[in-house]
N, C-alpha and C. Protein backbone atom coordinates (compact mmCIF):
# COMPACT_ATOMS: atom_id res chain seq x y z
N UNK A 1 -2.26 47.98 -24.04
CA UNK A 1 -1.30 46.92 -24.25
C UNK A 1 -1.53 46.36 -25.65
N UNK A 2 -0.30 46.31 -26.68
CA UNK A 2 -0.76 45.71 -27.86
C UNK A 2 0.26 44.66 -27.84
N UNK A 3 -0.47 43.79 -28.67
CA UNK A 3 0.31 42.46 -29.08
C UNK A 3 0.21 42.08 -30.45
N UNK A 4 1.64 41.80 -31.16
CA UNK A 4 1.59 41.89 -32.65
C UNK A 4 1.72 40.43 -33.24
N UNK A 5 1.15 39.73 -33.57
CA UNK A 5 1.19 38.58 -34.26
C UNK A 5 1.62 38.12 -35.22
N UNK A 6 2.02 36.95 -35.73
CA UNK A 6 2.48 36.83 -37.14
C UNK A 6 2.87 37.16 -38.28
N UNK A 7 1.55 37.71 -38.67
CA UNK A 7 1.31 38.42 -39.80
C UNK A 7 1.66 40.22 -39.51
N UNK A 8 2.06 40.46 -38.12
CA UNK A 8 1.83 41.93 -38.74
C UNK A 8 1.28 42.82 -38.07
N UNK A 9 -0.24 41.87 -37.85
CA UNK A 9 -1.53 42.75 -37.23
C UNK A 9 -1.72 42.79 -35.71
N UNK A 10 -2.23 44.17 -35.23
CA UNK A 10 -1.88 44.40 -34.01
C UNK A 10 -2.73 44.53 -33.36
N UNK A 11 -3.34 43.79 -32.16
CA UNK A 11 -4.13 43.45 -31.51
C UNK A 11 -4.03 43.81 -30.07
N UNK A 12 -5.27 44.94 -29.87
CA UNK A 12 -5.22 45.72 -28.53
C UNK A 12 -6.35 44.67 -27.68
N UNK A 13 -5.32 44.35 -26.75
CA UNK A 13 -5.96 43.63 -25.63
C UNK A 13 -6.60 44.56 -24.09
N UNK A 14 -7.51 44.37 -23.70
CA UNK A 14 -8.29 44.72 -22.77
C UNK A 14 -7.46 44.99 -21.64
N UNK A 15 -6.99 46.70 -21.38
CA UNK A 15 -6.58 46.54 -19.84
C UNK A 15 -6.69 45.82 -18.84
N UNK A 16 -5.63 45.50 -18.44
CA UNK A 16 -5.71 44.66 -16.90
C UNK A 16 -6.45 42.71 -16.92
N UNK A 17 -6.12 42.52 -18.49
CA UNK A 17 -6.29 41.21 -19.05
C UNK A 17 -5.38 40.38 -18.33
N UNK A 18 -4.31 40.60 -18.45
CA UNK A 18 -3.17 39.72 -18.18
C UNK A 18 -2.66 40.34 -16.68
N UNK A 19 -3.44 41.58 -16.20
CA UNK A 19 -2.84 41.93 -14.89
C UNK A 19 -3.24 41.05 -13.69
N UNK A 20 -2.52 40.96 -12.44
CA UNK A 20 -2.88 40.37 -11.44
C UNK A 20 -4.31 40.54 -11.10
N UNK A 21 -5.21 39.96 -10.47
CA UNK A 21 -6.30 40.53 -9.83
C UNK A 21 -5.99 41.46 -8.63
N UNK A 22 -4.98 41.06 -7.77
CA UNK A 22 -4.91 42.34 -6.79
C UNK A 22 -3.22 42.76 -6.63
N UNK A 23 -2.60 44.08 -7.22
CA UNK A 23 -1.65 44.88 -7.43
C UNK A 23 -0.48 44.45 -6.59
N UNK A 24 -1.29 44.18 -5.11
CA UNK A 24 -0.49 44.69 -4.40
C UNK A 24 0.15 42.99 -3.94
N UNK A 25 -0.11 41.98 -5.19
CA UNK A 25 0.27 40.41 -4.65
C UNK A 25 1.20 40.18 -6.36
N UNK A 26 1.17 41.49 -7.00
CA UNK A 26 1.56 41.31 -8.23
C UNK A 26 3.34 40.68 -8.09
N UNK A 27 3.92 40.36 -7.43
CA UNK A 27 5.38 39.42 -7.27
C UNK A 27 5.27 38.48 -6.25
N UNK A 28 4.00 38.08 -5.94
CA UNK A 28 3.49 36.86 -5.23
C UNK A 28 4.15 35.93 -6.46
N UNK A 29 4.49 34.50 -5.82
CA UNK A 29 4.73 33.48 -6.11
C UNK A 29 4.62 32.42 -5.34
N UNK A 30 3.65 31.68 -5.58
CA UNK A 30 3.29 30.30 -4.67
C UNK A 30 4.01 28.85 -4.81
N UNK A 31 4.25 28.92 -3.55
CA UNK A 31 4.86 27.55 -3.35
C UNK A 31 4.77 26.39 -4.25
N UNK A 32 5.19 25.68 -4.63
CA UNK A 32 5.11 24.67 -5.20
C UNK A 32 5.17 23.21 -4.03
N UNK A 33 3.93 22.44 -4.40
CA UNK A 33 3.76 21.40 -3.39
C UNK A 33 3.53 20.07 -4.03
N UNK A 34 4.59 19.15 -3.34
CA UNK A 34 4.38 18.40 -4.17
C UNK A 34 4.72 16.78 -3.29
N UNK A 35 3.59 16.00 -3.59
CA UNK A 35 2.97 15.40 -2.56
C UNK A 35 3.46 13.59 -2.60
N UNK A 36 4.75 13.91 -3.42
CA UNK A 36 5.59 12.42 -2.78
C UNK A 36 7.05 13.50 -2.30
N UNK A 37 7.06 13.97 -2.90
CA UNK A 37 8.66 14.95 -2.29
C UNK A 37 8.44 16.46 -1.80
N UNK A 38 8.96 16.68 -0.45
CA UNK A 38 9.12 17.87 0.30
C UNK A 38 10.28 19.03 -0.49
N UNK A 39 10.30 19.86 -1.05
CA UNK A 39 11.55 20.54 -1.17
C UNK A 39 11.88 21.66 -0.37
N UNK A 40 12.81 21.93 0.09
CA UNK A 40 13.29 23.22 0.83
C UNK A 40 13.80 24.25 0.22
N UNK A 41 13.47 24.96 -0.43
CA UNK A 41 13.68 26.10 -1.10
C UNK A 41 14.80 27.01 -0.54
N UNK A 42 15.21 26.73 0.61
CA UNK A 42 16.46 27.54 1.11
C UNK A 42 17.60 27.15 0.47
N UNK A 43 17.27 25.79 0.61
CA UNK A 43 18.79 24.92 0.39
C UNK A 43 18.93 24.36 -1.22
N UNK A 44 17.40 24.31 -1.35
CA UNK A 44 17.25 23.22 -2.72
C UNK A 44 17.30 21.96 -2.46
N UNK A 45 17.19 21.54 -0.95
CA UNK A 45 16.67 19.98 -1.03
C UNK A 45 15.83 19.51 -1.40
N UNK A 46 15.25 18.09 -1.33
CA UNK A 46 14.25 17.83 -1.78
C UNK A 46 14.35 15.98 -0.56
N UNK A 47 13.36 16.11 0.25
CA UNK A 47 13.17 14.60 1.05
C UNK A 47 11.97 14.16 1.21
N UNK A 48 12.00 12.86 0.94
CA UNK A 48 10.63 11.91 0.44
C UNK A 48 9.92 12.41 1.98
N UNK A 49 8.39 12.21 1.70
CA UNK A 49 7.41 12.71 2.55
C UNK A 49 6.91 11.37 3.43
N UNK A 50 7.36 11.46 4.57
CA UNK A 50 7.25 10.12 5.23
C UNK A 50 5.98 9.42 5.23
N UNK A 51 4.42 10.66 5.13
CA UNK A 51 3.17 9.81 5.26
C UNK A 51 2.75 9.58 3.70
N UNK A 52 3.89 9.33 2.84
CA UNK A 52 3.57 8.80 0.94
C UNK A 52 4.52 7.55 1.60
N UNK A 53 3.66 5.76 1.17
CA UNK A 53 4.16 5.24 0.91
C UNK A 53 4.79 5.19 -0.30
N UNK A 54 6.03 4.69 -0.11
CA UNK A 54 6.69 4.43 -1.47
C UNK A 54 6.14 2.99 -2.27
N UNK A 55 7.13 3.25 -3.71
CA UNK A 55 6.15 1.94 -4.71
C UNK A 55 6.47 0.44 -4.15
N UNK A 56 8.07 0.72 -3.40
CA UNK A 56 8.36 -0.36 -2.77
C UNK A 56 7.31 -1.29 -1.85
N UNK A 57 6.87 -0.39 -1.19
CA UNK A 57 5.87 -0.40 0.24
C UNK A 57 4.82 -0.89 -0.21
N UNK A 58 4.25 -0.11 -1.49
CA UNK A 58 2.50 -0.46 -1.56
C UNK A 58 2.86 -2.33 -2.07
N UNK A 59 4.00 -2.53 -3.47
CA UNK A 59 4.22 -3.97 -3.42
C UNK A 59 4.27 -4.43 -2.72
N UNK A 60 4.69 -4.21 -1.69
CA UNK A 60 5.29 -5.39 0.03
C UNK A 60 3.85 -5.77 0.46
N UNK A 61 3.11 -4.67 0.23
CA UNK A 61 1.73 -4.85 1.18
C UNK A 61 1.09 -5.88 0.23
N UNK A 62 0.64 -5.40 -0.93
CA UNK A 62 0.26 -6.07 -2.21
C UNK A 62 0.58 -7.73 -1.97
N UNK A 63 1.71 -8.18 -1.63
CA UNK A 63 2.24 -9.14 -1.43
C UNK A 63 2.22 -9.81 -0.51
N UNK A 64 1.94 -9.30 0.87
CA UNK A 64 0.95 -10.16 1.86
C UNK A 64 -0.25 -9.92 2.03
N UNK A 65 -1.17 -8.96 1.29
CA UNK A 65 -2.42 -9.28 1.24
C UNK A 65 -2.69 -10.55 0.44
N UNK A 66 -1.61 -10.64 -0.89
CA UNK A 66 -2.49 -11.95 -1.52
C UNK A 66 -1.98 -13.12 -1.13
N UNK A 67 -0.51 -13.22 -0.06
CA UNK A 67 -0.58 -14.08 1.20
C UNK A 67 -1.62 -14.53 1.79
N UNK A 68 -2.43 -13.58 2.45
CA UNK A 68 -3.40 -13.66 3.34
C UNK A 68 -4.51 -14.27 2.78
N UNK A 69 -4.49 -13.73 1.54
CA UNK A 69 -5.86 -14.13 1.48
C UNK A 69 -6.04 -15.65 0.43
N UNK A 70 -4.52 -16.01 0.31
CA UNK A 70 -4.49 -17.21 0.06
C UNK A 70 -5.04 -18.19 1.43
N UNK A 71 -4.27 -17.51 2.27
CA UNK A 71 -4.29 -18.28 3.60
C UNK A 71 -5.74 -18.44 4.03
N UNK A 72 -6.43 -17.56 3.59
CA UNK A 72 -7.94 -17.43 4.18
C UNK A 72 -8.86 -18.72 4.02
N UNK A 73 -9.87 -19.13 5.07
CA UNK A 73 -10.93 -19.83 4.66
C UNK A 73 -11.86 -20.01 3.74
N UNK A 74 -12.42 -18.68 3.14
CA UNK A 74 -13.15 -18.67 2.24
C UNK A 74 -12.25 -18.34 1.14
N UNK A 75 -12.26 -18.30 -0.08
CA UNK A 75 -11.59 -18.19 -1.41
C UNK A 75 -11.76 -16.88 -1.93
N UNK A 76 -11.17 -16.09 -2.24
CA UNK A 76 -11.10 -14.84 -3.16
C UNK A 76 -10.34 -15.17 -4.27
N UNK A 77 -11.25 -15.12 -5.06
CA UNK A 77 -11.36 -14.97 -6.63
C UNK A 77 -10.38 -14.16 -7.43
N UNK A 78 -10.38 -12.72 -6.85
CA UNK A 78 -9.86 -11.33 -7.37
C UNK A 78 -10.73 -10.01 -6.92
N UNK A 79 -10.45 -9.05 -7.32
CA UNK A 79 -10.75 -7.73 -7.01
C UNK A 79 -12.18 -7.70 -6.62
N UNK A 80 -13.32 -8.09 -7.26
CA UNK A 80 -14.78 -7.86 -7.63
C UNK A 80 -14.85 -8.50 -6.44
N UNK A 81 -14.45 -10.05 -6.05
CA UNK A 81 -14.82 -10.82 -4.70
C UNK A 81 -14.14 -10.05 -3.77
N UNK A 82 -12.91 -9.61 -3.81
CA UNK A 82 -12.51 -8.90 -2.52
C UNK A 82 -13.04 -7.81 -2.23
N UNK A 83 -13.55 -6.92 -3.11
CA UNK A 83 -14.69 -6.09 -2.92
C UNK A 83 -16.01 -5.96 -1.94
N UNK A 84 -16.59 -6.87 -3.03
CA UNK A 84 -17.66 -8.01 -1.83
C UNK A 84 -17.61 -8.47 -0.77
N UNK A 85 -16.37 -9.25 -0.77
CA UNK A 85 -16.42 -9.27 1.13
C UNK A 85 -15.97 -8.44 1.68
N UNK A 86 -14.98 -7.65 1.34
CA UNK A 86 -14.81 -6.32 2.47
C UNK A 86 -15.98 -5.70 2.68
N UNK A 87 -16.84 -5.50 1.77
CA UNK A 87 -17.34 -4.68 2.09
C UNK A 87 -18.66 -4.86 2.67
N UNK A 88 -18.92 -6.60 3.10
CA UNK A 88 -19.93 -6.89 4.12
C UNK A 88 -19.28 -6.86 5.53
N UNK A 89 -17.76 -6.62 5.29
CA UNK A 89 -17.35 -6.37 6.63
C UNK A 89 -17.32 -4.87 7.17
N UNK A 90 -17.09 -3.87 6.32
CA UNK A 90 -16.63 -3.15 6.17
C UNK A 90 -17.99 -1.84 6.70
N UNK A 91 -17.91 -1.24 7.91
CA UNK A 91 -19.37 -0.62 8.23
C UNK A 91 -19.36 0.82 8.75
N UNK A 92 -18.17 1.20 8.84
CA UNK A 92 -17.67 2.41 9.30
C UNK A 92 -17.92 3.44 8.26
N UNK A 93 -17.74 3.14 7.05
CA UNK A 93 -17.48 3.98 6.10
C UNK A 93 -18.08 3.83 4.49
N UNK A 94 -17.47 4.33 3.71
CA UNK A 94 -17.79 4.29 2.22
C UNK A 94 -17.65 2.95 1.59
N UNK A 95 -18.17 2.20 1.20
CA UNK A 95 -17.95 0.67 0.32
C UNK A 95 -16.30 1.20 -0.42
N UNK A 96 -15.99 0.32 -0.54
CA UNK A 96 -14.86 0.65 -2.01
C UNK A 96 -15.24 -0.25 -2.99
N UNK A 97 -14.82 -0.15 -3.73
CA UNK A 97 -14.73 -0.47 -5.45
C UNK A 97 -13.74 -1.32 -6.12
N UNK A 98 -14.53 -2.26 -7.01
CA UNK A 98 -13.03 -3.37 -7.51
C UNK A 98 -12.25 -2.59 -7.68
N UNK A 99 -12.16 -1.64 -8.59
CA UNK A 99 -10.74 -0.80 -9.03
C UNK A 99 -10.04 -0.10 -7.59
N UNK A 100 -10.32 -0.13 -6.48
CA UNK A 100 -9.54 -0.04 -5.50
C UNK A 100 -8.68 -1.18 -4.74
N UNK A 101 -9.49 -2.05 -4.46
CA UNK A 101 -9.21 -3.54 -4.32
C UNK A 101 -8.33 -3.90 -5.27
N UNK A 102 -8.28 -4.14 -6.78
CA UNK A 102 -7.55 -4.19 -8.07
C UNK A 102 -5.76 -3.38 -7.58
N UNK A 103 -5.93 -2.34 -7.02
CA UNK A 103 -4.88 -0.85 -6.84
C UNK A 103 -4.33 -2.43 -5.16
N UNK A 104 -5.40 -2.20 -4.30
CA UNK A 104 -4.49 -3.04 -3.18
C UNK A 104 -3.72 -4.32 -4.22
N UNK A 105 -4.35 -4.68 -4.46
CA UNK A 105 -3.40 -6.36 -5.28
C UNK A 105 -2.73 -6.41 -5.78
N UNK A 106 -2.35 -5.13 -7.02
CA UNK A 106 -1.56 -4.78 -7.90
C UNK A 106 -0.36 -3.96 -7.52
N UNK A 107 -0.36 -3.64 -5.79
CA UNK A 107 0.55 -2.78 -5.64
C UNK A 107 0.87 -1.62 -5.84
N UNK A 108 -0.66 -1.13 -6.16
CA UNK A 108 -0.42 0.75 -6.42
C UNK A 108 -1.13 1.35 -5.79
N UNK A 109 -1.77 1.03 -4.67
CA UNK A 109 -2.28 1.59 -3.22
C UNK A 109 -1.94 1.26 -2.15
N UNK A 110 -2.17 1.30 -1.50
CA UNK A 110 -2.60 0.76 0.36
C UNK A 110 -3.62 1.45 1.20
N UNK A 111 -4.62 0.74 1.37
CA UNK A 111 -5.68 1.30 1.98
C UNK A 111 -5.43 2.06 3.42
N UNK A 112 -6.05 2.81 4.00
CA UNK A 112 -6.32 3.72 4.93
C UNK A 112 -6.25 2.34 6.42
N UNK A 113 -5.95 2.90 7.26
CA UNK A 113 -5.68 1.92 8.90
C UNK A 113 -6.69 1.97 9.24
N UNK A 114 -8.21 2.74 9.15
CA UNK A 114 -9.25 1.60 9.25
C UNK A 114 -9.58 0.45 8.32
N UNK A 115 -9.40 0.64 6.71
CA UNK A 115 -9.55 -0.79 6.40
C UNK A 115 -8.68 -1.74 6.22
N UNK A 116 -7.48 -1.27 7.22
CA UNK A 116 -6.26 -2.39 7.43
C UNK A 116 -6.86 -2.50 8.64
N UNK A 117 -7.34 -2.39 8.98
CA UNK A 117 -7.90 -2.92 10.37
C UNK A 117 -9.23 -4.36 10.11
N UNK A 118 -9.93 -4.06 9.41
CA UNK A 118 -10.98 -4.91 9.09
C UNK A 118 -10.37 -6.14 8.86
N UNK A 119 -9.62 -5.42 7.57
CA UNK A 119 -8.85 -6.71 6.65
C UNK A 119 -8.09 -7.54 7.39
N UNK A 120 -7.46 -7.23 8.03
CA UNK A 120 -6.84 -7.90 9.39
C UNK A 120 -7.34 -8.88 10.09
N UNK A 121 -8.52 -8.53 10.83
CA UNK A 121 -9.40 -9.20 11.47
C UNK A 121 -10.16 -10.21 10.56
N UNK A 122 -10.97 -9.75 9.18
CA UNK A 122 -11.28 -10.71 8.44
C UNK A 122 -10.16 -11.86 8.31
N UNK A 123 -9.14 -11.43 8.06
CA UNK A 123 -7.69 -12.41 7.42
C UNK A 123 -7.29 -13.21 8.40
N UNK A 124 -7.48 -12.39 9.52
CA UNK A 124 -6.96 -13.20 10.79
C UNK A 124 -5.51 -13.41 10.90
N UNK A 125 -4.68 -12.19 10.88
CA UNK A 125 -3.54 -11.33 10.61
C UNK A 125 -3.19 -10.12 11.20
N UNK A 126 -1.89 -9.90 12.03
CA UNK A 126 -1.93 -9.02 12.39
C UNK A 126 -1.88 -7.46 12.03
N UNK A 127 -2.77 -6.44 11.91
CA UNK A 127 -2.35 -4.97 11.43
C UNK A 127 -1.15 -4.79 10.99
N UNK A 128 -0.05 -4.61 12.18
CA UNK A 128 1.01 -4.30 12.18
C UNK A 128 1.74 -5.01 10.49
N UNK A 129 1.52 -6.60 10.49
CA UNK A 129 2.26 -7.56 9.58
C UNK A 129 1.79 -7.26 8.58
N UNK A 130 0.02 -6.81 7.95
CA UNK A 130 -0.40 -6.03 6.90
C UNK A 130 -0.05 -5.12 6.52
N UNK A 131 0.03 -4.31 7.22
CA UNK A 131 0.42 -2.96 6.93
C UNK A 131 2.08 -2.97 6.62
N UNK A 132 2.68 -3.45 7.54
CA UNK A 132 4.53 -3.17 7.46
C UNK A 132 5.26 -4.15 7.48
N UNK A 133 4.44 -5.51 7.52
CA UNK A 133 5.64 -6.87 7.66
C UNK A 133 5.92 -7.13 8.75
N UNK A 134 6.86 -8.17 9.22
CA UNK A 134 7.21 -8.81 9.97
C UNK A 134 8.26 -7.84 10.85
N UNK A 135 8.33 -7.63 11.95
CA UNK A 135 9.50 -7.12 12.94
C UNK A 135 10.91 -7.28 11.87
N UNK A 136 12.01 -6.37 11.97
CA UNK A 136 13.10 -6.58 11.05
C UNK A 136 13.70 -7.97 11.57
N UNK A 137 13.70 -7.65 12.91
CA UNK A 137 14.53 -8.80 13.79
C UNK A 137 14.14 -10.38 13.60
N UNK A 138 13.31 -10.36 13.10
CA UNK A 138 12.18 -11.51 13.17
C UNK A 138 12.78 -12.79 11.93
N UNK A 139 13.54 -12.05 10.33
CA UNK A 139 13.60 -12.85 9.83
C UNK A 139 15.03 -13.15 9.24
N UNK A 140 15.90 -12.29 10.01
CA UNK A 140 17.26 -13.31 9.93
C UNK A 140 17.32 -14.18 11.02
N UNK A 141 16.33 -14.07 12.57
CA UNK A 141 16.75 -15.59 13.02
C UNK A 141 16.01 -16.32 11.93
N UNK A 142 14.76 -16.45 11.68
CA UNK A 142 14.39 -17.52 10.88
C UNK A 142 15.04 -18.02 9.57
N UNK A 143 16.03 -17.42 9.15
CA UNK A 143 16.91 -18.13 7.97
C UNK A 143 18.16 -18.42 8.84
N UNK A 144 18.26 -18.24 9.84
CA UNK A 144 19.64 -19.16 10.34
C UNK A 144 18.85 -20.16 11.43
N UNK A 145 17.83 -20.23 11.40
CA UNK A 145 17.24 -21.60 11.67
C UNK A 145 16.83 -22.68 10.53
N UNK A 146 16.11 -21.91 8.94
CA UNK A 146 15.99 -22.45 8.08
C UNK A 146 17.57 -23.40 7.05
N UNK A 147 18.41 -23.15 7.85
CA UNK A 147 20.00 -22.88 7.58
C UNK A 147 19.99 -24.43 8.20
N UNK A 148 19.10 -25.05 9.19
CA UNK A 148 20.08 -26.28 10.08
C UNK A 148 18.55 -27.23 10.19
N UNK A 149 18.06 -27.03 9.04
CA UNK A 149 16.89 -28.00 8.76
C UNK A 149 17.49 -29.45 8.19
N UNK A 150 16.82 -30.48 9.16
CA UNK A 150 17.33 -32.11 8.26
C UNK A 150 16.27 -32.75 7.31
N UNK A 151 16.79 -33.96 6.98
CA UNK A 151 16.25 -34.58 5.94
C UNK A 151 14.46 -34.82 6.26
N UNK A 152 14.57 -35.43 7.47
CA UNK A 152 12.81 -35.18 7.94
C UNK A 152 12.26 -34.25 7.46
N UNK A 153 12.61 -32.93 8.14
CA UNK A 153 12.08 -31.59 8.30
C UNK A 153 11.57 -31.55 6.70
N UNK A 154 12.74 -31.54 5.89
CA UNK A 154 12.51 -31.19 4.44
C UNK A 154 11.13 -32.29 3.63
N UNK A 155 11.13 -33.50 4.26
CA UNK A 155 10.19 -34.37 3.51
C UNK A 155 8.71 -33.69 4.28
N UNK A 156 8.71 -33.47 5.54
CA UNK A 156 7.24 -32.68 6.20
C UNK A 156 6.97 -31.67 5.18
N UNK A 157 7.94 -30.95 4.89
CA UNK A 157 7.98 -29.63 4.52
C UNK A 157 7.14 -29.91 3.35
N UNK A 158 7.84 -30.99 2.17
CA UNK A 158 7.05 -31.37 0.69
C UNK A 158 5.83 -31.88 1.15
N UNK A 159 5.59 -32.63 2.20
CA UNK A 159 4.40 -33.24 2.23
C UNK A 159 3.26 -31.61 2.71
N UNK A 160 3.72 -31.17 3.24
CA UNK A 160 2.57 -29.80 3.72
C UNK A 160 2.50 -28.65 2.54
N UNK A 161 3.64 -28.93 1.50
CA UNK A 161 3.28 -28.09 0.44
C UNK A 161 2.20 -28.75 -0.63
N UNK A 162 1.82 -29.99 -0.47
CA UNK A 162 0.75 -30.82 -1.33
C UNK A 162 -0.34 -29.86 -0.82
N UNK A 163 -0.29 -29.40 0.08
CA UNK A 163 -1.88 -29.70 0.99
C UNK A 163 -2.50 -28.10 0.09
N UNK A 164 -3.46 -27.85 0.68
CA UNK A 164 -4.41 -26.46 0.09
C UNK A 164 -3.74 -25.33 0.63
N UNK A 165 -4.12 -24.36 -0.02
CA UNK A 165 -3.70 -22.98 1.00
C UNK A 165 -3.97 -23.18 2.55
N UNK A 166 -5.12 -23.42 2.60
CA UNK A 166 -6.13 -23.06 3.86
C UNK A 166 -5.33 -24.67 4.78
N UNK A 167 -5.18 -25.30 4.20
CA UNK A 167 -5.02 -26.61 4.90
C UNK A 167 -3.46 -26.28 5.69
N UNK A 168 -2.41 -25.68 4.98
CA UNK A 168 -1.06 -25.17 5.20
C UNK A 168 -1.35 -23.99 6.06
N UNK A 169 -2.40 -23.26 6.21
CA UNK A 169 -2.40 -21.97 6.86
C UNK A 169 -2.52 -22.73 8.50
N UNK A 170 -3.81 -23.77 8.28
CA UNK A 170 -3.93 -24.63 9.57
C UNK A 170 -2.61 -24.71 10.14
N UNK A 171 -1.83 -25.73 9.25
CA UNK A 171 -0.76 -26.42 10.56
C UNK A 171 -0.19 -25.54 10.64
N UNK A 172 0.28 -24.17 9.62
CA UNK A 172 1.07 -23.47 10.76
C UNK A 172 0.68 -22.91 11.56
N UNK A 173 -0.43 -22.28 11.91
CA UNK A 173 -1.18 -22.14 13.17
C UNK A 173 -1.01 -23.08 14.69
N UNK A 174 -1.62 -24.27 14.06
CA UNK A 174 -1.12 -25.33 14.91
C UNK A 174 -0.05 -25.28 15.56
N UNK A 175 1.43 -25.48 14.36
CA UNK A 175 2.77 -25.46 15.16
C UNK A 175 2.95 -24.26 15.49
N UNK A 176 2.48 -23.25 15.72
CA UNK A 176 3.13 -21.95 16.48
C UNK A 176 2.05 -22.38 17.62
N UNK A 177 0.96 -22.84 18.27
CA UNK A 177 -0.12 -22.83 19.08
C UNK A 177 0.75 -23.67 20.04
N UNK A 178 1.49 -24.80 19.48
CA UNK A 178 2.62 -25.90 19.80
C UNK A 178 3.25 -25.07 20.52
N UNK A 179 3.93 -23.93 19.53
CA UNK A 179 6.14 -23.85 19.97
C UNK A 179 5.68 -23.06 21.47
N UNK A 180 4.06 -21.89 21.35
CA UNK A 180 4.19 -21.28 22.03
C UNK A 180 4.13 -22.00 23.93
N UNK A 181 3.38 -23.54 23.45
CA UNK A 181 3.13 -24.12 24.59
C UNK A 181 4.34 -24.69 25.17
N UNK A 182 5.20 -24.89 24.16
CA UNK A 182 6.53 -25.58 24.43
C UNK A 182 7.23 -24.71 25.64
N UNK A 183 7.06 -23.17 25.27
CA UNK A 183 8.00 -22.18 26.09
C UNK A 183 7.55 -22.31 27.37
């Protein structure tokens, strides 16, 4: 096999350099895989891979973890502290690392359903609401209840937004401990 270059000069390359290693795979062609989108090569589709959250998803989560952990008793700092305490909770497995913690907060991960499980229980939050949010059903009644709030309601409302994270996490605890006794 020669190959002529630039200039001219012709350069004999080593039999079976560029050949397959085995003859008989020589019009083999491997799949292409690709691990946020499925494609179907029959058709030429291409459909998102249901176990890849999307960027939407990891934000949503991102966004009630630092809910939660506003809501929490003890204070987290950022990544390095959330680190730290997960990972005195955390006993099943491998520690993680600020720069993972950093990825949960920032919205460009979501940890694995055992440490949505911990985190949960530390947070004192349900899995399900960590991981995926609230039931769909769950929050158009609550804006057509938030819809027929009076002048009271609204002055409680300013007075419980003075209060601390942790102090606001209380009463709503409280008033759901209430509505549920009410039923």
């Amino acid at each position: 096999m020669n190959c002529t270059g630039s200039d001219g000069a012709s350069t004999r390359l080593r039999q079976g350099f560029l050949d397959p290693p085995y003859p008989e795979r020589a019009n083999y062609k491997p799949q292409k895989i690709f691990l946020a989108y499925l494609v179907d090569r029959r058709n030429g589709t291409s459909t998102q891979n249901a176990d890849m959250p999307t960027d939407a998803d990891k934000q949503a989560f991102s966004n009630r973890l630092r809910l939660a952990l506003r809501r929490a008793e003890q204070e987290v700092s950022g990544p390095t502290e959330l680190a730290l305490q997960f990972n005195l909770r955390y006993r099943t497995g491998s520690p993680v690392t600020a720069q993972t913690t950093h990825k949960w907060l920032s919205g460009r991960a979501i940890p694995t359903s055992d440490k949505i499980a911990v985190l949960a229980e530390w947070l004192q939050v349900t899995e399900h609401w960590l991981h995926h949010g609230p039931p769909p059903g769950a929050s158009s009644k609550e804006l057509r209840k938030a819809e027929k709030v009076g002048p009271e309601a609204l002055a409680l409302a300013h007075k419980i937004q003075g209060l601390t994270p942790h102090r606001r996490y209380l009463i709503e605890e409280l008033v759901e401990q209430l509505r549920q006794e009410a039923q």
